[in-house]
N, C-alpha and C. Protein backbone atom coordinates (compact mmCIF):
# COMPACT_ATOMS: atom_id res chain seq x y z
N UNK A 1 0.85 -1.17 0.00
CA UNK A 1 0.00 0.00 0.00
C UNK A 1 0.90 1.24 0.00
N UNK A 2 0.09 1.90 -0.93
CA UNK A 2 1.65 3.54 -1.12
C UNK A 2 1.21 4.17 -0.21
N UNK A 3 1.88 5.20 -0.22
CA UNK A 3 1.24 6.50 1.04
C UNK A 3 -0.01 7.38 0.53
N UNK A 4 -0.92 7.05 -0.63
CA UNK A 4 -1.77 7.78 -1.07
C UNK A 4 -2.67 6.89 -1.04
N UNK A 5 -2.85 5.46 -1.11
CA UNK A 5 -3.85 5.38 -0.92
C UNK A 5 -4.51 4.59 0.63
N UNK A 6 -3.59 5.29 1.35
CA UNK A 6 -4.58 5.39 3.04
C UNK A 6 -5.80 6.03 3.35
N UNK A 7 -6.22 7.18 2.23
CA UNK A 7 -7.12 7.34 2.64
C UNK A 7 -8.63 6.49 2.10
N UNK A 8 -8.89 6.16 2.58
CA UNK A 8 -10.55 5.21 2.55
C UNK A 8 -11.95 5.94 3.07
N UNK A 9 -12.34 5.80 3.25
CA UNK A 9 -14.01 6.53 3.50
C UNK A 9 -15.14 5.09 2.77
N UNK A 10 -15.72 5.16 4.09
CA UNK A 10 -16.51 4.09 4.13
C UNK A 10 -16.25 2.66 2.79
N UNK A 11 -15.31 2.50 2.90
CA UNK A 11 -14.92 1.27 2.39
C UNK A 11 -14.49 2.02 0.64
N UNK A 12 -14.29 3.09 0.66
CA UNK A 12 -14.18 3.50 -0.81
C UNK A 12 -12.50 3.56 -0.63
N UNK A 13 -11.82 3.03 -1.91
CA UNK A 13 -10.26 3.03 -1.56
C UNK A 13 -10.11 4.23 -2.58
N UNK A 14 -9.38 5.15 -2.22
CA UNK A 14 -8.42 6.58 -2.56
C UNK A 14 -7.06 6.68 -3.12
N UNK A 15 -7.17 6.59 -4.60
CA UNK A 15 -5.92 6.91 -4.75
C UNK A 15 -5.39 7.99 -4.87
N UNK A 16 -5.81 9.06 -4.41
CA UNK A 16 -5.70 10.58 -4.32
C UNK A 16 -5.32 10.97 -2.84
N UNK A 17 -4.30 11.54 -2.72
CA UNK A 17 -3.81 12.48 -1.32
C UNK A 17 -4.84 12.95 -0.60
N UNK A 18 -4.88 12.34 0.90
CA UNK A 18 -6.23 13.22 1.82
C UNK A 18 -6.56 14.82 1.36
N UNK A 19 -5.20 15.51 0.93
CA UNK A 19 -5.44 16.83 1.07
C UNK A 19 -6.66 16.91 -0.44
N UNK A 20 -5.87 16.17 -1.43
CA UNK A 20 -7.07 16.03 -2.65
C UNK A 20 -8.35 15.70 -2.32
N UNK A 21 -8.36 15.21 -1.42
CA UNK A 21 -9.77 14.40 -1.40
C UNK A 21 -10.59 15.82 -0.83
N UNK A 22 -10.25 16.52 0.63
CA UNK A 22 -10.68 17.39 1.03
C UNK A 22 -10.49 18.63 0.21
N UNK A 23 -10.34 18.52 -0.87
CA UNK A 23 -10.28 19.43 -1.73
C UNK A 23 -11.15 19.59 -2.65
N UNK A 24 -12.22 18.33 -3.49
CA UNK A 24 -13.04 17.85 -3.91
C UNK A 24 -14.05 18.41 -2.83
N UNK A 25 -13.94 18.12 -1.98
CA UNK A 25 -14.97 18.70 -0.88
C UNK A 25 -15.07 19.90 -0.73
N UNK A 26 -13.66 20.72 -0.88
CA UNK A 26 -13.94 22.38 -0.80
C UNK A 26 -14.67 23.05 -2.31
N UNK A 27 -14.07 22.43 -3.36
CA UNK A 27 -15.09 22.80 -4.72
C UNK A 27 -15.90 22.77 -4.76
N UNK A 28 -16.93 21.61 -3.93
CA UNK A 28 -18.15 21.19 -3.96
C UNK A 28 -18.89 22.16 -3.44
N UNK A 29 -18.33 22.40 -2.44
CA UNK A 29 -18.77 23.85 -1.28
C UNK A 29 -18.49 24.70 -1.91
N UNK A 30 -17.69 25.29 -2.65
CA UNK A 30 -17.45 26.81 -3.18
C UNK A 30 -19.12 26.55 -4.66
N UNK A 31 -18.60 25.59 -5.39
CA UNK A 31 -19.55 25.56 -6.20
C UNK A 31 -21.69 25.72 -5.98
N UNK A 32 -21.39 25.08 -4.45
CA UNK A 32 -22.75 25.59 -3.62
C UNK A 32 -22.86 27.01 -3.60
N UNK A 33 -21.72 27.40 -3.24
CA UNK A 33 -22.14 28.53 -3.02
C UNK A 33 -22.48 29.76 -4.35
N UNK A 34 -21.75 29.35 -5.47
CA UNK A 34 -22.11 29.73 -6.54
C UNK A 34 -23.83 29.51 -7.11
N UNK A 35 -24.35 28.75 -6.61
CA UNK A 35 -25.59 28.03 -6.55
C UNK A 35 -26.12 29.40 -5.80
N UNK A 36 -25.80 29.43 -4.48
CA UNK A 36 -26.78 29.87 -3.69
C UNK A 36 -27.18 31.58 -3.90
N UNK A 37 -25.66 31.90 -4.58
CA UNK A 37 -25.77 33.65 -4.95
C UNK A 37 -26.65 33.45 -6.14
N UNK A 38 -26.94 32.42 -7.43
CA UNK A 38 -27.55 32.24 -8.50
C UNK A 38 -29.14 32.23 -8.11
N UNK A 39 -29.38 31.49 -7.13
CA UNK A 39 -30.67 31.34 -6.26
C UNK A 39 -31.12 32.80 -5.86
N UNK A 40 -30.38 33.62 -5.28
CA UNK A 40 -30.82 34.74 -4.44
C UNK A 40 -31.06 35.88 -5.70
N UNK A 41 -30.57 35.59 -6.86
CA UNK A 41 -30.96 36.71 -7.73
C UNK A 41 -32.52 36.01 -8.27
N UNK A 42 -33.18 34.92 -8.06
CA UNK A 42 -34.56 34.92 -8.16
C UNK A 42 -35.52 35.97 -7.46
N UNK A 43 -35.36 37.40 -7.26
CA UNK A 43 -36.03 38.20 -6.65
C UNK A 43 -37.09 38.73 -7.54
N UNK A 44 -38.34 38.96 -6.54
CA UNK A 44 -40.02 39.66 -7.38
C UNK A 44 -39.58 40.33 -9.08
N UNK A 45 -38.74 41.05 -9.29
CA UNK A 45 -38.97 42.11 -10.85
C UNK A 45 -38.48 40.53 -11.78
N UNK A 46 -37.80 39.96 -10.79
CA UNK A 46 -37.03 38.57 -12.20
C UNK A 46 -38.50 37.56 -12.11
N UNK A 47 -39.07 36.98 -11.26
CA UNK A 47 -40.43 35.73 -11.30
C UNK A 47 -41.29 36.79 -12.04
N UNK A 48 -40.97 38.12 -12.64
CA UNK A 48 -42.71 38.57 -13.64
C UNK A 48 -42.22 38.49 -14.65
N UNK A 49 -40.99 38.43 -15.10
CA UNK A 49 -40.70 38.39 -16.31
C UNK A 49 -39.40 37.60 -16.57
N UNK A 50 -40.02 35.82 -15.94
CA UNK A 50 -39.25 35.00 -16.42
C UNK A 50 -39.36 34.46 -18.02
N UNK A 51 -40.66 34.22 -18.45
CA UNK A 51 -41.20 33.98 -19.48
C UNK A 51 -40.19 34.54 -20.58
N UNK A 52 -39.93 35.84 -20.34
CA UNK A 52 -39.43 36.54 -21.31
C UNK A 52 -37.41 36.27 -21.77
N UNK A 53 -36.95 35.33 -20.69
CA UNK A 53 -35.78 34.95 -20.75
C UNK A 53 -35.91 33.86 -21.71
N UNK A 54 -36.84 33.08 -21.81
CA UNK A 54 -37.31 31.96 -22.53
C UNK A 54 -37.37 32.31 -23.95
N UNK A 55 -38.44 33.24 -24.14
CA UNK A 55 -38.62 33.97 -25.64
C UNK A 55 -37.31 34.81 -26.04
N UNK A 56 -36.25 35.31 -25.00
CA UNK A 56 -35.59 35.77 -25.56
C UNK A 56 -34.08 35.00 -26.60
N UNK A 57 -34.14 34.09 -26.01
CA UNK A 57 -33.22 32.71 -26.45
C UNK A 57 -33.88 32.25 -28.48
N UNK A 58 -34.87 33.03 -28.73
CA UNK A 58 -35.43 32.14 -29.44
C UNK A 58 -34.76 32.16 -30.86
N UNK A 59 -34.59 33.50 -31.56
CA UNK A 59 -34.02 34.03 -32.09
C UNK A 59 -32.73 33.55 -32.87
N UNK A 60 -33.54 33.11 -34.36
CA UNK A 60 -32.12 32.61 -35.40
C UNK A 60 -31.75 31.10 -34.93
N UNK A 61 -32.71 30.46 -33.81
CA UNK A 61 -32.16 29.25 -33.35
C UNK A 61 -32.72 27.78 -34.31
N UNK A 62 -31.98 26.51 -34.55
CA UNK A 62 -33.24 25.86 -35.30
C UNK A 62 -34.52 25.32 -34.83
N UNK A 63 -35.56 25.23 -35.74
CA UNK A 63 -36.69 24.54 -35.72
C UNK A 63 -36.62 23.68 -34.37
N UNK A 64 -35.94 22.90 -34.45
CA UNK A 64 -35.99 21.67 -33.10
C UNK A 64 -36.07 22.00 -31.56
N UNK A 65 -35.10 23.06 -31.85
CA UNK A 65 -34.48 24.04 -30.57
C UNK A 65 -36.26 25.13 -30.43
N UNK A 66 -36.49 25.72 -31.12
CA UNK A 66 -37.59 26.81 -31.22
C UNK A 66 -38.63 25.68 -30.56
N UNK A 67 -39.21 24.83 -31.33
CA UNK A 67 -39.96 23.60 -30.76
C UNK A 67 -40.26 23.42 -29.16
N UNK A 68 -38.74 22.91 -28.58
CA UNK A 68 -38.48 22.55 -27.59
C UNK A 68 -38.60 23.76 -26.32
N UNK A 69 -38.09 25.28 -26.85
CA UNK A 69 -38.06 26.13 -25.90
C UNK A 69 -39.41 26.81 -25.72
N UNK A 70 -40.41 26.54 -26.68
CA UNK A 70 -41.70 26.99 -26.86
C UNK A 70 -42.73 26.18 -26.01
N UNK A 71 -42.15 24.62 -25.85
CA UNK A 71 -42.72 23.59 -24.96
C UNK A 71 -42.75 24.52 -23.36
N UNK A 72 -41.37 24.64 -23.18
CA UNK A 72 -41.38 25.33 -21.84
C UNK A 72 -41.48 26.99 -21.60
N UNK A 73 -41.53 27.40 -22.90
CA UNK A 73 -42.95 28.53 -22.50
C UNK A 73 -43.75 28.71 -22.49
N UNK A 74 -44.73 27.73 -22.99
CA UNK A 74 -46.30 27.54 -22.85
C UNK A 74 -46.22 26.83 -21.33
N UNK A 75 -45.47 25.75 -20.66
CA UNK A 75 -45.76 25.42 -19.34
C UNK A 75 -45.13 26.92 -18.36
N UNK A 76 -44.48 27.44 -19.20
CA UNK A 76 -43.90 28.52 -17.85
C UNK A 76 -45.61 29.17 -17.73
N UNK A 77 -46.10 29.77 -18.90
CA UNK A 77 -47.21 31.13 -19.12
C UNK A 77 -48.07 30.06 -18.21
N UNK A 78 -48.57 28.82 -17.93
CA UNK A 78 -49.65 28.04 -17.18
C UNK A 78 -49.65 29.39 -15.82
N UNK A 79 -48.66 29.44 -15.39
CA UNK A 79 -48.45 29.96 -13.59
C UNK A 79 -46.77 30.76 -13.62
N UNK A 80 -46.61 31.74 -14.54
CA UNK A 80 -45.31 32.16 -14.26
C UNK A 80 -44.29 32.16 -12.99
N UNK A 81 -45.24 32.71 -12.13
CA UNK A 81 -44.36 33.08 -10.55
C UNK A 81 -44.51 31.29 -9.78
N UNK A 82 -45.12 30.80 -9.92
CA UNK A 82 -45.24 29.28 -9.80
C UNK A 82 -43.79 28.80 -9.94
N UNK A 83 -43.51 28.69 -11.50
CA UNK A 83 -42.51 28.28 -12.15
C UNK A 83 -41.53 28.99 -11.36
N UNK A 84 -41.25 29.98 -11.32
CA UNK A 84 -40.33 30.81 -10.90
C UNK A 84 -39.78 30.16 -9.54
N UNK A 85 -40.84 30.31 -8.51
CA UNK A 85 -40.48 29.88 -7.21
C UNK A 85 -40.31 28.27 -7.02
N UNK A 86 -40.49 27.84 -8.05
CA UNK A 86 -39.84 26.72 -8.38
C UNK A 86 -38.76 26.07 -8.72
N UNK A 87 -38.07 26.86 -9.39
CA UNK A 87 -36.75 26.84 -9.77
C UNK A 87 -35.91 27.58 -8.75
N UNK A 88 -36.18 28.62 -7.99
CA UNK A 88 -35.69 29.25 -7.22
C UNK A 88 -35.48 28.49 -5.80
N UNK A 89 -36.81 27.60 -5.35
CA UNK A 89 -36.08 26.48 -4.37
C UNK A 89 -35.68 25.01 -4.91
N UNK A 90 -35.87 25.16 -6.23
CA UNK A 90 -34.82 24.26 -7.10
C UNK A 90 -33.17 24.53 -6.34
N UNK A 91 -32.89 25.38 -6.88
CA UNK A 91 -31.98 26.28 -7.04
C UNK A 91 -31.03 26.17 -5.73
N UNK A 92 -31.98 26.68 -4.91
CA UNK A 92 -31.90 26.67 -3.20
C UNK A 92 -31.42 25.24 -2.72
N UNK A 93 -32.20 24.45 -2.96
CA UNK A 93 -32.20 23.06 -2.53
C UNK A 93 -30.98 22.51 -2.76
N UNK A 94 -30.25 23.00 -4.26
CA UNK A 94 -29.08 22.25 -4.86
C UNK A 94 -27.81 23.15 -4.43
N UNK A 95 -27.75 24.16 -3.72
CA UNK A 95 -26.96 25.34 -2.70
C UNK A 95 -26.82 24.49 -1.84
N UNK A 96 -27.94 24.55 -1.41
CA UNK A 96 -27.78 23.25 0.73
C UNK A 96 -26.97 22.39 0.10
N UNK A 97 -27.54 21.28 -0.75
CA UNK A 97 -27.13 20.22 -0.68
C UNK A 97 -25.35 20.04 -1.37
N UNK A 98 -25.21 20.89 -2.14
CA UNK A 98 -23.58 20.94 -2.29
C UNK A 98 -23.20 21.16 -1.33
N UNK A 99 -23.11 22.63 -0.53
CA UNK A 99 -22.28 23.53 0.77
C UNK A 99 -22.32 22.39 1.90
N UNK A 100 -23.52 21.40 2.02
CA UNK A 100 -23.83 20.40 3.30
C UNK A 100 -23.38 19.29 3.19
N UNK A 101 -22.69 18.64 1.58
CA UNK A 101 -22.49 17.41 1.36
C UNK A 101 -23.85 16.39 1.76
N UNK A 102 -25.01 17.03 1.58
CA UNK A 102 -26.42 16.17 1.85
C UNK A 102 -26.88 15.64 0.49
N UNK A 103 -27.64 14.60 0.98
CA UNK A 103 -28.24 14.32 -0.23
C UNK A 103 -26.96 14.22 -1.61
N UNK A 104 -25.98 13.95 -1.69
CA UNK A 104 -25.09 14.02 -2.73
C UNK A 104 -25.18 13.55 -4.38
N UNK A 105 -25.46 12.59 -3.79
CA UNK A 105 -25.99 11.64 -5.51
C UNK A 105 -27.10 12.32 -6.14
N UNK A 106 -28.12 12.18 -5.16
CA UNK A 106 -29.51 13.25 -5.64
C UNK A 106 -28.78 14.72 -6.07
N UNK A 107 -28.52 15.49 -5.39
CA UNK A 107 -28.07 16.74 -5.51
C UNK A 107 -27.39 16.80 -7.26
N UNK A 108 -26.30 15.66 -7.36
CA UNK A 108 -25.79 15.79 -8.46
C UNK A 108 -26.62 15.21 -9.88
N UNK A 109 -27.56 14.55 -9.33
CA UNK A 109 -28.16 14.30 -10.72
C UNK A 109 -29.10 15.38 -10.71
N UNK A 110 -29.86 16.03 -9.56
CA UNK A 110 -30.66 16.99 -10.15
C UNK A 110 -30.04 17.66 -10.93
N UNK A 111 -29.15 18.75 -10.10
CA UNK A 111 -28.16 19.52 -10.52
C UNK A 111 -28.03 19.27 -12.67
N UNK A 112 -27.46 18.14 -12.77
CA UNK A 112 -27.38 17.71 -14.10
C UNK A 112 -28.86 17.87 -15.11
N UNK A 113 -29.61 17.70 -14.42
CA UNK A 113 -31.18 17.91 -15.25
C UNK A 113 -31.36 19.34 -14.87
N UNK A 114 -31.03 19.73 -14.09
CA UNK A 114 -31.67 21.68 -13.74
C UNK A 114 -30.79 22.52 -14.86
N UNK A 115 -29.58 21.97 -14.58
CA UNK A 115 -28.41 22.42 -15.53
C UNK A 115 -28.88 22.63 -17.06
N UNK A 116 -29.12 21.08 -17.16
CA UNK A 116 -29.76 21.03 -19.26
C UNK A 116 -31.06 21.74 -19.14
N UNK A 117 -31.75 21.81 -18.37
CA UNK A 117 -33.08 22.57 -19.10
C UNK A 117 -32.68 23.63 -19.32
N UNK A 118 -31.97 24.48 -18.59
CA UNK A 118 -31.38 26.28 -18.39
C UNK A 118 -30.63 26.10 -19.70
N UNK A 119 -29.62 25.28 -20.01
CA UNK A 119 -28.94 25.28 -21.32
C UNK A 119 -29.95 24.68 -22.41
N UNK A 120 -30.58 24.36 -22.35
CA UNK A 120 -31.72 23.79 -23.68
C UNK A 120 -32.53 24.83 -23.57
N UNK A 121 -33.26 25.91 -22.91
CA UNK A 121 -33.74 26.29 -23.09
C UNK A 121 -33.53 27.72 -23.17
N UNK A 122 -33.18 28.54 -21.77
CA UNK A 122 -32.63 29.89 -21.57
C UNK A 122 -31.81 30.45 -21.94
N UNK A 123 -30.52 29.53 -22.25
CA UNK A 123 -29.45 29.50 -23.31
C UNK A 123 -29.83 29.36 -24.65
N UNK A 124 -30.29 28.36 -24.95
CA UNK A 124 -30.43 27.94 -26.29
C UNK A 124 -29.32 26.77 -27.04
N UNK A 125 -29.37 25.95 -26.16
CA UNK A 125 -27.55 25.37 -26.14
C UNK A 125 -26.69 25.98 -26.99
N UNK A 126 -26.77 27.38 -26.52
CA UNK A 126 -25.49 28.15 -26.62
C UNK A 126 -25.62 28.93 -28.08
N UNK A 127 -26.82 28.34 -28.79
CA UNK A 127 -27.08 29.01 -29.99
C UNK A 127 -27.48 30.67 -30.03
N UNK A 128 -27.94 30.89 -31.60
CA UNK A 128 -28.00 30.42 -32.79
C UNK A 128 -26.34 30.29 -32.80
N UNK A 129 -25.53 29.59 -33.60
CA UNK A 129 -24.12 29.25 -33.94
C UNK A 129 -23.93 29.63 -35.20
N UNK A 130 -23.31 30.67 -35.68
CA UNK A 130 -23.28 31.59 -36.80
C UNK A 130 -21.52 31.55 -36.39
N UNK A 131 -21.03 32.12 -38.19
CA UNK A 131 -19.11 32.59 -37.96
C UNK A 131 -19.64 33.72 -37.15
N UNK A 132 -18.66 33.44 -35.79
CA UNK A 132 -17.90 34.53 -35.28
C UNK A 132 -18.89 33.67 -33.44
N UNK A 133 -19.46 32.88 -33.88
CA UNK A 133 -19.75 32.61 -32.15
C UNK A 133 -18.96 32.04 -31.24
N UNK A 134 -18.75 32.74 -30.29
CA UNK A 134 -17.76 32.53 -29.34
C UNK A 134 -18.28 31.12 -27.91
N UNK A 135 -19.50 31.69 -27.77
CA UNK A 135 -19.61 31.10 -26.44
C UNK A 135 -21.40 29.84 -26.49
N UNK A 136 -20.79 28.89 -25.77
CA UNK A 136 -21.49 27.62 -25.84
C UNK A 136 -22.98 27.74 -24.72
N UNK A 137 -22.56 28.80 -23.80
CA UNK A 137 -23.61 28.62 -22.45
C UNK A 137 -22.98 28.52 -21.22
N UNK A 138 -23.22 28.99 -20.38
CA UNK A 138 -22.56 28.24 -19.01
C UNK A 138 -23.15 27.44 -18.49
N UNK A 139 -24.18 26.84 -18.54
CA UNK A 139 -24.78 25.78 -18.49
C UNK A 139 -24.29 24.69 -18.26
N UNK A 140 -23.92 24.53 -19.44
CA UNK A 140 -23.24 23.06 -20.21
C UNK A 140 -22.01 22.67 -19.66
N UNK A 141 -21.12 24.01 -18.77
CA UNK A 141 -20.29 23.66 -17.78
C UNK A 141 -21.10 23.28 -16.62
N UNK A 142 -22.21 23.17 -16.15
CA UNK A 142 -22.29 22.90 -14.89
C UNK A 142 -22.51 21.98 -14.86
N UNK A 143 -22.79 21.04 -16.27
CA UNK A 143 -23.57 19.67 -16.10
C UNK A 143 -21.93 19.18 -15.93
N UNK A 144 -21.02 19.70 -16.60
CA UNK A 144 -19.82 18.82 -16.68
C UNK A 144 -19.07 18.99 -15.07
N UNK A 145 -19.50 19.91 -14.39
CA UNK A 145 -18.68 19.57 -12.83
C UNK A 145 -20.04 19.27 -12.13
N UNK A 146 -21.28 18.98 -12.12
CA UNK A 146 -22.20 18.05 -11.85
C UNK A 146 -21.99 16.47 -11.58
N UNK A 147 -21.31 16.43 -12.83
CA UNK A 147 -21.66 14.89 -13.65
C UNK A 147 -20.05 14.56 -12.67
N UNK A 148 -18.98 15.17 -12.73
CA UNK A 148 -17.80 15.09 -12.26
C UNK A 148 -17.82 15.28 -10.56
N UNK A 149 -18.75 16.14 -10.05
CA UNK A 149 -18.54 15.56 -8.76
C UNK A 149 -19.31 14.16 -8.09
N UNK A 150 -20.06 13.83 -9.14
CA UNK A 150 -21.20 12.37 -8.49
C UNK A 150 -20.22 11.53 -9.42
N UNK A 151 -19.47 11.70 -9.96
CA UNK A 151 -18.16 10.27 -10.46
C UNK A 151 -17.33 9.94 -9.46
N UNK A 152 -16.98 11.45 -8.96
CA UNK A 152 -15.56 11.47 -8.25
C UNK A 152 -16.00 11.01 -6.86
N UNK A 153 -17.05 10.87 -6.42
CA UNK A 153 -18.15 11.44 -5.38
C UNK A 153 -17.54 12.48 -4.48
N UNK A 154 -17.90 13.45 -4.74
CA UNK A 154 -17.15 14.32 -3.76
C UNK A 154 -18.20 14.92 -2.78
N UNK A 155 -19.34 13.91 -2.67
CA UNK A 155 -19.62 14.36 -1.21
C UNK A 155 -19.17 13.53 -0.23
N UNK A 156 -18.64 12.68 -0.66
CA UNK A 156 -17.85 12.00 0.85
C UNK A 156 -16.64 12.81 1.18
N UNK A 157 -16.56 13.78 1.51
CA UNK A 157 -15.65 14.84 1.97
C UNK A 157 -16.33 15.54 2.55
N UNK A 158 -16.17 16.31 3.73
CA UNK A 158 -16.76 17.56 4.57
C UNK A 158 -18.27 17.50 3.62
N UNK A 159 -18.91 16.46 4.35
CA UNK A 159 -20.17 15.98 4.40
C UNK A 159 -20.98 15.60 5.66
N UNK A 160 -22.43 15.92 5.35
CA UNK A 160 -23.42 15.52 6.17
C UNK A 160 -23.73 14.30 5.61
N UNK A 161 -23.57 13.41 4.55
CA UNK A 161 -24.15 12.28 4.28
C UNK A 161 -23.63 10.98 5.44
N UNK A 162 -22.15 11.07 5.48
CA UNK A 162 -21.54 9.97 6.11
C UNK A 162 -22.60 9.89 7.33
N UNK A 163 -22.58 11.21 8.33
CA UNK A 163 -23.87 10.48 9.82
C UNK A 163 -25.34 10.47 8.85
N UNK A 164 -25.91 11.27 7.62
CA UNK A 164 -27.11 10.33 7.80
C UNK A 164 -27.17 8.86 6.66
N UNK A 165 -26.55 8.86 5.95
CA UNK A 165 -26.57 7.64 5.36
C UNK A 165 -27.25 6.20 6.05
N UNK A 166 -26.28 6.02 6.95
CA UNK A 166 -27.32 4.80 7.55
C UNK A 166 -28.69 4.54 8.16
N UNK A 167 -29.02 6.23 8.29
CA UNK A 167 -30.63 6.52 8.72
C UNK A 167 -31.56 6.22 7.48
N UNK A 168 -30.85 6.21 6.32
CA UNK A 168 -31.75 6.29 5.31
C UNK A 168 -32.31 5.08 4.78
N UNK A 169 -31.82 3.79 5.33
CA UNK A 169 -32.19 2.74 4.72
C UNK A 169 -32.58 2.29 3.62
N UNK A 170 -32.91 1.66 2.81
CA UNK A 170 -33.43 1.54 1.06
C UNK A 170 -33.74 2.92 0.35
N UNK A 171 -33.50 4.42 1.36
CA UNK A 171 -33.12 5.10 0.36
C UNK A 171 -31.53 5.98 0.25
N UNK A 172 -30.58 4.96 1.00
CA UNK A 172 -29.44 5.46 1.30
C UNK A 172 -28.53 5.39 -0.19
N UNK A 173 -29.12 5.20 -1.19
CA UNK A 173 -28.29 5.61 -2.75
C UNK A 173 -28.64 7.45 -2.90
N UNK A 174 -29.14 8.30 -2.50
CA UNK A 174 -29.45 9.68 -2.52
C UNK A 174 -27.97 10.14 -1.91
N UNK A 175 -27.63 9.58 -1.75
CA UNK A 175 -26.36 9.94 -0.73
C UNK A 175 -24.86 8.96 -1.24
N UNK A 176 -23.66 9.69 -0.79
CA UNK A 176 -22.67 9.11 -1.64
C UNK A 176 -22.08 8.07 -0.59
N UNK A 177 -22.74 7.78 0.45
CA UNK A 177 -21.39 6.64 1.27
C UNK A 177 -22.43 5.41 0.96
């Protein structure tokens, strides 16, 4: 056994330096917190005129894309501020659960589906794509350190899952130990 991989966590073997490991854990937390300032700009003037972030994406994009973002503006117009405060303790929920290491697995697959709708839709995955387009979405980065912290699991680091995991019984896969 080398000197790197001593560290273990609940039977998971580490071939990464403790300090790496708790480091995975501090991204996870900084990245919450990027969450949670994204959450707090859901304030009253943004839930009346979410709709209009939707329609504004639409523009020069293709048929498929127009299709798809029109799906979720006819469900936004059902209850705008609905939607809104929906995504906003969306939003919220996936803040806690990074910064807390709770819920980890869950956290990261929502995270990954909250991620693509905002880039499929609000973005426009990054479209229309004409010479001279520079930028893809930021979106589409979050699914990729999403998808990368529920590989790496990096909520078994400066986590709340390790004490509740075993409370959870047949639903202790929501969680990374």
């Amino acid at each position: 056994m080398n000197k790197y991989s001593q560290a273990s966590t609940a039977g998971v073997d580490c071939d990464l330096a403790p300090w790496r490991l708790r480091g995975l854990g501090v991204l996870r937390i900084l990245f919450g917190l990027i969450w949670a300032v994204d959450a707090y700009f859901w304030q009253p003037a943004f839930t009346s005129s979410v709709a209009s972030y939707l329609t504004g994406s639409l523009h020069g994009q293709l048929a498929l894309v127009r299709s798809w973002t029109d799906f979720w503006i006819r469900a936004v117009n059902v209850n705008p501020h609905v939607f809104a405060y929906l995504v906003a303790i969306g939003e919220t929920a996936l803040a806690l659960g990074l910064i807390l290491g709770l819920f980890s697995n869950l956290t990261d697959l929502v995270g990954v589906l909250l991620a693509f709708i905002i880039w499929s839709t609000a973005e426009g995955f990054g479209g229309p794509y004409t010479p001279g387009s520079t930028d893809i979405g930021a979106s589409v980065i979050y699914i990729l350190v999403f998808l990368g912290f529920y590989l790496s699991r990096a909520g078994l680091w400066l986590d709340l899952d390790s004490c509740l995991t075993p409370r959870l019984g047949r639903w202790s896969w929501v969680a990374s130990r």
